[in-house]
Structure formats: structure tokens, C-alpha cells
PDB file of N, CA and C in Angstrom:
ATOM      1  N   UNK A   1       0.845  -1.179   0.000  1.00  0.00           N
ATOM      2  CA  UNK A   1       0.000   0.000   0.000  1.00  0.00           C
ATOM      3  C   UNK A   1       0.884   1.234   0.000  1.00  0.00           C
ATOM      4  N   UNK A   2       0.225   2.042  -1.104  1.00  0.00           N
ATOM      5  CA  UNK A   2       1.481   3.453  -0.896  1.00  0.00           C
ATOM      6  C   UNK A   2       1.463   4.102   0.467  1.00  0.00           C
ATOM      7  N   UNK A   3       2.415   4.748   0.844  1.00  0.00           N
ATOM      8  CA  UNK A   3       2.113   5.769   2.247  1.00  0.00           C
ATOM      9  C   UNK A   3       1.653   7.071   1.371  1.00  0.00           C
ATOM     10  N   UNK A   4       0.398   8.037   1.740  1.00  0.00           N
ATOM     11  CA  UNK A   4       0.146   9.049   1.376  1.00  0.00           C
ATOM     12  C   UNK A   4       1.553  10.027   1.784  1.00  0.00           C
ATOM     13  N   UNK A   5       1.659  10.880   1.165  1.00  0.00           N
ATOM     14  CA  UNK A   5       2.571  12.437   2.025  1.00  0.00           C
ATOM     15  C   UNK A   5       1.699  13.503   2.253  1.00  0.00           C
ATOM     16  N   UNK A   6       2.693  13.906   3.540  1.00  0.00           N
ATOM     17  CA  UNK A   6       1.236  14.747   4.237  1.00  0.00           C
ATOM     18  C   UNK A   6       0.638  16.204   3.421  1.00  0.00           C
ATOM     19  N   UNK A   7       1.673  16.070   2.368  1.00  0.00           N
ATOM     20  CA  UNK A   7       1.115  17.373   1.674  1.00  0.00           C
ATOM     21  C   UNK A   7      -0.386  16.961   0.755  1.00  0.00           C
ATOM     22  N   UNK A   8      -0.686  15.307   0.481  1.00  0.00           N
ATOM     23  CA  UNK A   8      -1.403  15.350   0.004  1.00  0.00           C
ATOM     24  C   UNK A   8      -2.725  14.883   1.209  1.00  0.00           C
ATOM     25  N   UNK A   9      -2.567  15.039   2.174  1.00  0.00           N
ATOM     26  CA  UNK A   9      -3.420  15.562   3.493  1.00  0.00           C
ATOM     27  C   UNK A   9      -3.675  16.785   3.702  1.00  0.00           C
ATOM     28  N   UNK A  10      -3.004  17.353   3.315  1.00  0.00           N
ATOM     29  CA  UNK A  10      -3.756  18.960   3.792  1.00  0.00           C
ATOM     30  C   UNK A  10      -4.114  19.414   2.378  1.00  0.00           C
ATOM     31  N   UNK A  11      -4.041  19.071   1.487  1.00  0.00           N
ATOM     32  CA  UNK A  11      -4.767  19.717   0.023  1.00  0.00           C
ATOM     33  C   UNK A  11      -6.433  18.771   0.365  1.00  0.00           C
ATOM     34  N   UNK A  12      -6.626  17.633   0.599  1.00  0.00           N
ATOM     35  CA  UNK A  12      -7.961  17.276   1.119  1.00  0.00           C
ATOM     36  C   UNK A  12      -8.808  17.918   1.918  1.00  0.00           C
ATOM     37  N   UNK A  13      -8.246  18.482   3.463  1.00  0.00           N
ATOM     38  CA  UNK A  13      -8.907  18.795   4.312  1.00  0.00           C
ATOM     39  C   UNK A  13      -8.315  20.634   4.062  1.00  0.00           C
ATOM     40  N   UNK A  14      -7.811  21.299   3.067  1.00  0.00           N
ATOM     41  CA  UNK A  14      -8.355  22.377   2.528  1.00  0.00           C
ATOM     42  C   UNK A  14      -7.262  23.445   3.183  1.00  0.00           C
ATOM     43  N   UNK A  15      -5.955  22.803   3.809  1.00  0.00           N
ATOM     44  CA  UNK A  15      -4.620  23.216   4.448  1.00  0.00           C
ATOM     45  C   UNK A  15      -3.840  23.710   2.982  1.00  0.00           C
ATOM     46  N   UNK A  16      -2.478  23.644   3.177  1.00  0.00           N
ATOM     47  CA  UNK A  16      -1.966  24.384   2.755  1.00  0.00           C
ATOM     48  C   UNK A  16      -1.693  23.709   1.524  1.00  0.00           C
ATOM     49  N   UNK A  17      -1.227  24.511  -0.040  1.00  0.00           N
ATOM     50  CA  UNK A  17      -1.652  24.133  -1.238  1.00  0.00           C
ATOM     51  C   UNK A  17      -0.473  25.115  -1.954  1.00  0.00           C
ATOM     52  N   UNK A  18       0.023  24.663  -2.956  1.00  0.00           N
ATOM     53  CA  UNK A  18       0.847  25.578  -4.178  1.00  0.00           C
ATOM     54  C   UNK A  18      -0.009  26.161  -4.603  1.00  0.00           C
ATOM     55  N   UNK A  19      -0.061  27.493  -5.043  1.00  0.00           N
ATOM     56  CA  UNK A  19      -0.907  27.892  -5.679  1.00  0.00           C
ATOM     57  C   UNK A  19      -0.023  28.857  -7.083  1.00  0.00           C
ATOM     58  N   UNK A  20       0.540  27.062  -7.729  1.00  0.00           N
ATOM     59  CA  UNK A  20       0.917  27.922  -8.779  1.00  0.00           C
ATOM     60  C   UNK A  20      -0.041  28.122 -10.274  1.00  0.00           C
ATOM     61  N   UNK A  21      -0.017  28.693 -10.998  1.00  0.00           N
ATOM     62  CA  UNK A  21      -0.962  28.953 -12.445  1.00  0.00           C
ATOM     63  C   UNK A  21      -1.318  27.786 -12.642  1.00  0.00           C
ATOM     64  N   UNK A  22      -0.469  26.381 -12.907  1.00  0.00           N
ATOM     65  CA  UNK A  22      -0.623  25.155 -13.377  1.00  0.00           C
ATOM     66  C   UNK A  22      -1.790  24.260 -12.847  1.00  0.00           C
ATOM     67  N   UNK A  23      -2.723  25.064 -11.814  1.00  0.00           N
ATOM     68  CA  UNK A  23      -3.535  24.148 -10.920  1.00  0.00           C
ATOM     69  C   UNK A  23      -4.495  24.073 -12.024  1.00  0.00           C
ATOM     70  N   UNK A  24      -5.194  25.235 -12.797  1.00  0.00           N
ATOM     71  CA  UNK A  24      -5.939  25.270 -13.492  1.00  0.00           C
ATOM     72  C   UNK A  24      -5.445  24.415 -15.514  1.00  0.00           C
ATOM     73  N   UNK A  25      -5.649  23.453 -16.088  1.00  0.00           N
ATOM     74  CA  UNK A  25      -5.534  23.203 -17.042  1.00  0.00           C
ATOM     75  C   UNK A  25      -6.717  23.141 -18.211  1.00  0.00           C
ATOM     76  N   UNK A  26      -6.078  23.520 -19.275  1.00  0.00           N
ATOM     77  CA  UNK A  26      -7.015  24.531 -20.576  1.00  0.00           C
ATOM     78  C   UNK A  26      -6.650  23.618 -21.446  1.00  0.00           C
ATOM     79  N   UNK A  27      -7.129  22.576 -22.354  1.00  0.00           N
ATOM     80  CA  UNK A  27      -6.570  22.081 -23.309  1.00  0.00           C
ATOM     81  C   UNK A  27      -5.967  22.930 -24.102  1.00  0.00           C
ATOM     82  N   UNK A  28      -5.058  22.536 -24.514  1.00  0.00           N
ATOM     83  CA  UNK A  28      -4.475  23.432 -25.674  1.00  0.00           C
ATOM     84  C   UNK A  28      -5.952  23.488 -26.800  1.00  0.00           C
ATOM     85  N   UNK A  29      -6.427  22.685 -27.483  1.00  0.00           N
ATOM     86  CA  UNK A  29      -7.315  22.956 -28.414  1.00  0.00           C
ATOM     87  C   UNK A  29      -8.415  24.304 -27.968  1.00  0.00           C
ATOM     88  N   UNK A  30      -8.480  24.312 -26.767  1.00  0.00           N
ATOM     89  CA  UNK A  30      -9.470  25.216 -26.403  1.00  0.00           C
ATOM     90  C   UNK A  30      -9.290  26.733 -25.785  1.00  0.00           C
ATOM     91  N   UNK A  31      -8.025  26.972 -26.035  1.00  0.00           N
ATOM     92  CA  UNK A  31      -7.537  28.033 -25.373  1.00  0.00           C
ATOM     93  C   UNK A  31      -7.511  29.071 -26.846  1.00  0.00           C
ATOM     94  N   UNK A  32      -8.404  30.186 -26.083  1.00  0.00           N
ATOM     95  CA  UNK A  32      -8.346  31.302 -26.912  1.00  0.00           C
ATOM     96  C   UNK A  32      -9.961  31.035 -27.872  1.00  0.00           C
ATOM     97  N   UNK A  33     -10.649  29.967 -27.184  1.00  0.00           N
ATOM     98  CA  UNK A  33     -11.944  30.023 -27.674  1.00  0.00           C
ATOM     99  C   UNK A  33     -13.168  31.014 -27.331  1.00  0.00           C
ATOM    100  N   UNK A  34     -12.983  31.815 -26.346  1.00  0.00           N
ATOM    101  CA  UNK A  34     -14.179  32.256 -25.855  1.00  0.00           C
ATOM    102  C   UNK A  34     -13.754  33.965 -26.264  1.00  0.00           C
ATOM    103  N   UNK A  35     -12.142  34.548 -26.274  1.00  0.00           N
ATOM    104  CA  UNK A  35     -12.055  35.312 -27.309  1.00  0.00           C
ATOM    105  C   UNK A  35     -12.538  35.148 -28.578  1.00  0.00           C
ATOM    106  N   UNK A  36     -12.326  34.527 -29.468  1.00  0.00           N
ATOM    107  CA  UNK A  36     -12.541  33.757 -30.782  1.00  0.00           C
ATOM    108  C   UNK A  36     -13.707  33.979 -31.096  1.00  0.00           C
ATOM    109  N   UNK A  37     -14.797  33.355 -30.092  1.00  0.00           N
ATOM    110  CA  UNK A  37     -15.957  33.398 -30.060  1.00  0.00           C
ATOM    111  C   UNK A  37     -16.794  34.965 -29.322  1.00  0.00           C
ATOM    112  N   UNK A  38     -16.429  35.878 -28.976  1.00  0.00           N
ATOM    113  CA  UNK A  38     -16.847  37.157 -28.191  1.00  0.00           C
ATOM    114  C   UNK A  38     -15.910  37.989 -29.898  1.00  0.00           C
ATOM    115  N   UNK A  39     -15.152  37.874 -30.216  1.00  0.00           N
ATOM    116  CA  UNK A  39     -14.161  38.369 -31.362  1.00  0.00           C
ATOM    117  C   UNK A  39     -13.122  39.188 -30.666  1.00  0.00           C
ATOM    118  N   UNK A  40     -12.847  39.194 -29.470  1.00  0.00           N
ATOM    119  CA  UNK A  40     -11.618  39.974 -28.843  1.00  0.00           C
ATOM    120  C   UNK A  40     -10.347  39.347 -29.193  1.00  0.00           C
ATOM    121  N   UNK A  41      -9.427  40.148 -29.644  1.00  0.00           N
ATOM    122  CA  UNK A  41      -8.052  39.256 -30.216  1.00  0.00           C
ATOM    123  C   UNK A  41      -7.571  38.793 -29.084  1.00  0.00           C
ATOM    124  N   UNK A  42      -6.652  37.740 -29.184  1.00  0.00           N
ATOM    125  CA  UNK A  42      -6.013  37.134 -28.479  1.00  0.00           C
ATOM    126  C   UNK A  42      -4.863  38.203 -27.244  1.00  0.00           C
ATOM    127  N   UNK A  43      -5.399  38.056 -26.172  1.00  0.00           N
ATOM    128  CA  UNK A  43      -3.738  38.705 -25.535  1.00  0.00           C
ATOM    129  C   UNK A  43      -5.064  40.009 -24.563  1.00  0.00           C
ATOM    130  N   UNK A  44      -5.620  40.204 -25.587  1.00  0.00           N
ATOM    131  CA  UNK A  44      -6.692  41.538 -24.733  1.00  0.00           C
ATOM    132  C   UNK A  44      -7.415  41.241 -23.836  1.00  0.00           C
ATOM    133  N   UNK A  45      -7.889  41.679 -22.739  1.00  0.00           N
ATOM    134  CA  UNK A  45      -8.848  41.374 -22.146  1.00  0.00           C
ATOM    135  C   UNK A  45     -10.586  41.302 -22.448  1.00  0.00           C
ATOM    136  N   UNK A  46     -11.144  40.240 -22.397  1.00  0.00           N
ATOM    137  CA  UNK A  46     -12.901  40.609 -22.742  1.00  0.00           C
ATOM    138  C   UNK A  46     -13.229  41.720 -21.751  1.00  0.00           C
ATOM    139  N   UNK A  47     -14.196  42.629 -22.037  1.00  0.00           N
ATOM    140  CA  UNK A  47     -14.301  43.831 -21.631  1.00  0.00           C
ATOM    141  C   UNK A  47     -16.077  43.074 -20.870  1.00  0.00           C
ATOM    142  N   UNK A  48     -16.238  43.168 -19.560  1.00  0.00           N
ATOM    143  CA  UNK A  48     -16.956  42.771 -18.916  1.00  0.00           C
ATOM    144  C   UNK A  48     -18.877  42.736 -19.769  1.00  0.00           C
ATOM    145  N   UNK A  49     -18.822  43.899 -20.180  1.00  0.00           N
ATOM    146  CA  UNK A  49     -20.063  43.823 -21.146  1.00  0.00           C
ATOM    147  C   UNK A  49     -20.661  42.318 -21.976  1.00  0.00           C
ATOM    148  N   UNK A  50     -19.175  42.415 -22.473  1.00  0.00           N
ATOM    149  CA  UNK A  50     -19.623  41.237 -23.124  1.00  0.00           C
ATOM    150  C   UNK A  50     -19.350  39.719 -22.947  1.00  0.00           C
ATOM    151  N   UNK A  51     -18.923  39.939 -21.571  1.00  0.00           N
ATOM    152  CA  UNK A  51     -18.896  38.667 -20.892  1.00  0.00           C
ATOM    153  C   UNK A  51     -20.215  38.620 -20.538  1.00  0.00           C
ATOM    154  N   UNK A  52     -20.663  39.402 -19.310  1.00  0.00           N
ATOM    155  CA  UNK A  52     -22.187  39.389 -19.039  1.00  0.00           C
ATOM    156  C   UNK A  52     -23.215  38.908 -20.009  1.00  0.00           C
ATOM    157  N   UNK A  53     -23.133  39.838 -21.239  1.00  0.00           N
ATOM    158  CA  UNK A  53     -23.817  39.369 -22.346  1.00  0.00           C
ATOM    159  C   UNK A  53     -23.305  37.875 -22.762  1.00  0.00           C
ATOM    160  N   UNK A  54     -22.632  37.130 -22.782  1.00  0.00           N
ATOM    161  CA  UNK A  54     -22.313  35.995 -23.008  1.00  0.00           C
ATOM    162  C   UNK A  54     -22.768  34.957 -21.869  1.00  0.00           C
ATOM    163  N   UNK A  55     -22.980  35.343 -20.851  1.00  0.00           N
ATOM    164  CA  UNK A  55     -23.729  34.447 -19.830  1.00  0.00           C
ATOM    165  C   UNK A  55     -24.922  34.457 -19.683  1.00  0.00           C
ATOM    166  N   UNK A  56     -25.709  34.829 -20.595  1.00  0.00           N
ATOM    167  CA  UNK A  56     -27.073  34.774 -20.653  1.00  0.00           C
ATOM    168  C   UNK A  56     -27.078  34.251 -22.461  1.00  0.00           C
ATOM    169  N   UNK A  57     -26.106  33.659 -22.742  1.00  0.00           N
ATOM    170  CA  UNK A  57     -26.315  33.312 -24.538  1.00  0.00           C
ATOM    171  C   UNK A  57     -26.902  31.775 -24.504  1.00  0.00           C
ATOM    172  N   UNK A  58     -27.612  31.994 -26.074  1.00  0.00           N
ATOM    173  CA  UNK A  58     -28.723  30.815 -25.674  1.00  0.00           C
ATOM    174  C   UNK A  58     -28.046  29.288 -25.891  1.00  0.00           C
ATOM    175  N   UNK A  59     -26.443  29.529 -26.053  1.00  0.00           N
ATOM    176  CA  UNK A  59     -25.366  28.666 -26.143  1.00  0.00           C
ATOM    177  C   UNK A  59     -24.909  27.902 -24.660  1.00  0.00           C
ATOM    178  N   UNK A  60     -25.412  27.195 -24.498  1.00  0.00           N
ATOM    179  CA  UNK A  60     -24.823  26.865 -23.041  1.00  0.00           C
ATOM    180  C   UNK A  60     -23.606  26.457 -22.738  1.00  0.00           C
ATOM    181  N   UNK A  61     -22.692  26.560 -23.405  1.00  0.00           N
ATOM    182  CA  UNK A  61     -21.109  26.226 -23.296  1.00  0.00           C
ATOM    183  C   UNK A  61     -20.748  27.584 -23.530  1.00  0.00           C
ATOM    184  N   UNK A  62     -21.216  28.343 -24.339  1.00  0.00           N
ATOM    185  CA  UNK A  62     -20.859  29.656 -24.443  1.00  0.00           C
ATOM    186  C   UNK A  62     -20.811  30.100 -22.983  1.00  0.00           C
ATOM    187  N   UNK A  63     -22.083  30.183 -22.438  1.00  0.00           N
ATOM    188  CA  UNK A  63     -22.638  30.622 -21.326  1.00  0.00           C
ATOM    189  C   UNK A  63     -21.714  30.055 -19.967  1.00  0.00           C
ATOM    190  N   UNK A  64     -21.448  29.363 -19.996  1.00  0.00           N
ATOM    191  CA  UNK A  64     -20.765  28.251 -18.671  1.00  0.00           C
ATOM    192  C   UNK A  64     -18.984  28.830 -18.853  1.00  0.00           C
ATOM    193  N   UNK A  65     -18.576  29.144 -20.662  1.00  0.00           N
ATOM    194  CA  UNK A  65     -17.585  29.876 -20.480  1.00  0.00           C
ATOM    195  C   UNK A  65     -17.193  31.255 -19.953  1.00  0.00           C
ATOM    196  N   UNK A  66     -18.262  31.360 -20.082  1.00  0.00           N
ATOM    197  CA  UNK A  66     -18.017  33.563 -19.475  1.00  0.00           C
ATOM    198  C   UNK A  66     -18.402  33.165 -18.387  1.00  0.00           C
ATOM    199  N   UNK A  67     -18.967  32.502 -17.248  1.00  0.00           N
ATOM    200  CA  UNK A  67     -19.554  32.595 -16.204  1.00  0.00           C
ATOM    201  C   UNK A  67     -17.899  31.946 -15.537  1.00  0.00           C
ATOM    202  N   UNK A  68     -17.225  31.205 -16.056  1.00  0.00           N
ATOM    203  CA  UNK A  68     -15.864  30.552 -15.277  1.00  0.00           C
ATOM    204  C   UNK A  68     -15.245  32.148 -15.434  1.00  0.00           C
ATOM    205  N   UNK A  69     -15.178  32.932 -16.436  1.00  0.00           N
ATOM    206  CA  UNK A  69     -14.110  33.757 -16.827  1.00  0.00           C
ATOM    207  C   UNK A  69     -13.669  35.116 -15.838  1.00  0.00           C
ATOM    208  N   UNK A  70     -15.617  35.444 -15.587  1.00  0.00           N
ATOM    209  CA  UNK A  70     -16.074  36.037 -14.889  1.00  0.00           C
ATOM    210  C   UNK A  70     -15.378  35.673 -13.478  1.00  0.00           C
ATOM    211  N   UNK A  71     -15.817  34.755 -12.830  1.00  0.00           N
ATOM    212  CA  UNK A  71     -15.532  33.895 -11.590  1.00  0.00           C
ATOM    213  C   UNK A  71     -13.868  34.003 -11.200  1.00  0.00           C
ATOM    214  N   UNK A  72     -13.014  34.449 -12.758  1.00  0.00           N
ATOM    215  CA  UNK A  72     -11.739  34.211 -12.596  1.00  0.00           C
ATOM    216  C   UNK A  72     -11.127  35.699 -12.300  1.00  0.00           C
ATOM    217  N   UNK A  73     -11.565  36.280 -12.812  1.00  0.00           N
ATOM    218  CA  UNK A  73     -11.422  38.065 -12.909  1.00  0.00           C
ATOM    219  C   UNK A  73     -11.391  37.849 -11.038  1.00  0.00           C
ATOM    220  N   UNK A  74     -11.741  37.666 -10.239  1.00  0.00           N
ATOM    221  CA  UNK A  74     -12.110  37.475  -8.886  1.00  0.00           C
ATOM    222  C   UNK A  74     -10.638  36.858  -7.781  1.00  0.00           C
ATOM    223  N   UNK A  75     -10.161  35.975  -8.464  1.00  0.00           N
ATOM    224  CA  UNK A  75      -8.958  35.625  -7.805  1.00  0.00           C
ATOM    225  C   UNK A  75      -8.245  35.940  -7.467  1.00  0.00           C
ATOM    226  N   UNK A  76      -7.294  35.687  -6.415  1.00  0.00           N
ATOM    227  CA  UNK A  76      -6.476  36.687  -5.815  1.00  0.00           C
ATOM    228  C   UNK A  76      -5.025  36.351  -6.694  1.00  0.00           C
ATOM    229  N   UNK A  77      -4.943  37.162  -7.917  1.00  0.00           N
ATOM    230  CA  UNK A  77      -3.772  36.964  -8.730  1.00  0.00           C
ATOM    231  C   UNK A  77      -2.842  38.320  -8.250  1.00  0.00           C
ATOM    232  N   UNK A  78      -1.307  38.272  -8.551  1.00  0.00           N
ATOM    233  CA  UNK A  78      -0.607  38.957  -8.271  1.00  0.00           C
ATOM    234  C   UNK A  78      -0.606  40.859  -8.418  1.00  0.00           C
ATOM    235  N   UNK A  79      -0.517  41.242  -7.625  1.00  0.00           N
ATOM    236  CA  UNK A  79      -0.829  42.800  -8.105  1.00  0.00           C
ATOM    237  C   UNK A  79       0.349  43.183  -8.698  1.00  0.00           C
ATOM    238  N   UNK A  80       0.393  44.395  -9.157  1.00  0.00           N
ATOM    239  CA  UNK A  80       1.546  44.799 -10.398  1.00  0.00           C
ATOM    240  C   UNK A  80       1.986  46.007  -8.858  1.00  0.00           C
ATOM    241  N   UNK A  81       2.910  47.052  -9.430  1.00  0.00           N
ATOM    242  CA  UNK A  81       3.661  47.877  -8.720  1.00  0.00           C
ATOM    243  C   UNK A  81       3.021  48.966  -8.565  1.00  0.00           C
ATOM    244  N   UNK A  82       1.622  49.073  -9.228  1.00  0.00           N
ATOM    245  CA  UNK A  82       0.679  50.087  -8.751  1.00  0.00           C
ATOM    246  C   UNK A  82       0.052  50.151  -7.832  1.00  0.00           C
ATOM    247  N   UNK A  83      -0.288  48.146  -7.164  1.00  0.00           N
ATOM    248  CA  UNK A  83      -1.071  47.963  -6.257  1.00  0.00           C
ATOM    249  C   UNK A  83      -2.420  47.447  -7.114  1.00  0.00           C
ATOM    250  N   UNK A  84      -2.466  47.909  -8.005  1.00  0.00           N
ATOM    251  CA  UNK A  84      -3.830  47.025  -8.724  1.00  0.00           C
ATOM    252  C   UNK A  84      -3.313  45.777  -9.836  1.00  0.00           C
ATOM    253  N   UNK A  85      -4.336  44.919  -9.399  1.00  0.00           N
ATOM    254  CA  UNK A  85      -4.695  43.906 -10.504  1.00  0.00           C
ATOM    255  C   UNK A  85      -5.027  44.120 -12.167  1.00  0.00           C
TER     256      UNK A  85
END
């Protein structure tokens, strides 16, 4: 029987965790689809309008994508030297 390590004990009960970029994985085929699909070029940010508007589209994968994207705008990602995100 393997022995667990305790790091993979405290990622269960919600302790301490890497929190590097890599937690989240995007197939490559699918990255840069929901630009693609909104028509924002690659690299820009979707401009919240039309995310919103995309979470009410009668596309439900459309919809489930702006609602993660949305959800992501929210995370506590690194601030720049201004102090803002």
C-alpha cells in the first residue's frame, strides 16, 4: 500500500496548497476560444459587457464559459507595482 505524504493531506482537508498557475488546465485545443468566439483578439482582455452578455447566450457552453471567466477576474492573482490587478 502506498504511504500518502502529508502534503497530500492537507490539500484534502483544505490546508496548505501551491498555488501555482498550473492548478488550473485549458486544453491546448481550447484556449483562446471564448475570445474567438466574443471576437476579442487574443492577448486583450474581454471587456466585462460582453462577458455578461455571453452568460445569458442561448449557447450553453458559451454561457458556462463567461460565467468561469467572470468567476476568474475574482482571484487573488498577483498585483503589479501600482497595487492594482
Amino acid at each position: 500500500m502506498a504511504k500518502k505524504s502529508d502534503n497530500d493531506a492537507d490539500d484534502k482537508k483544505g490546508g496548505k496548497r501551491d498555488n501555482d498557475a498550473d492548478d488550473i488546465k485549458i486544453k491546448p485545443s481550447h484556449e483562446g476560444k471564448l475570445h474567438k468566439a466574443l471576437g476579442v483578439p487574443a492577448g486583450n482582455k474581454i471587456p466585462l459587457k460582453r462577458l455578461d452578455a455571453a452568460e445569458h447566450a442561448g449557447n450553453p457552453v458559451l454561457a458556462k464559459e463567461a460565467r468561469f471567466a467572470v468567476n476568474e477576474r475574482a482571484w487573488n492573482h498577483p498585483k503589479n507595482k501600482h497595487g492594482r490587478r
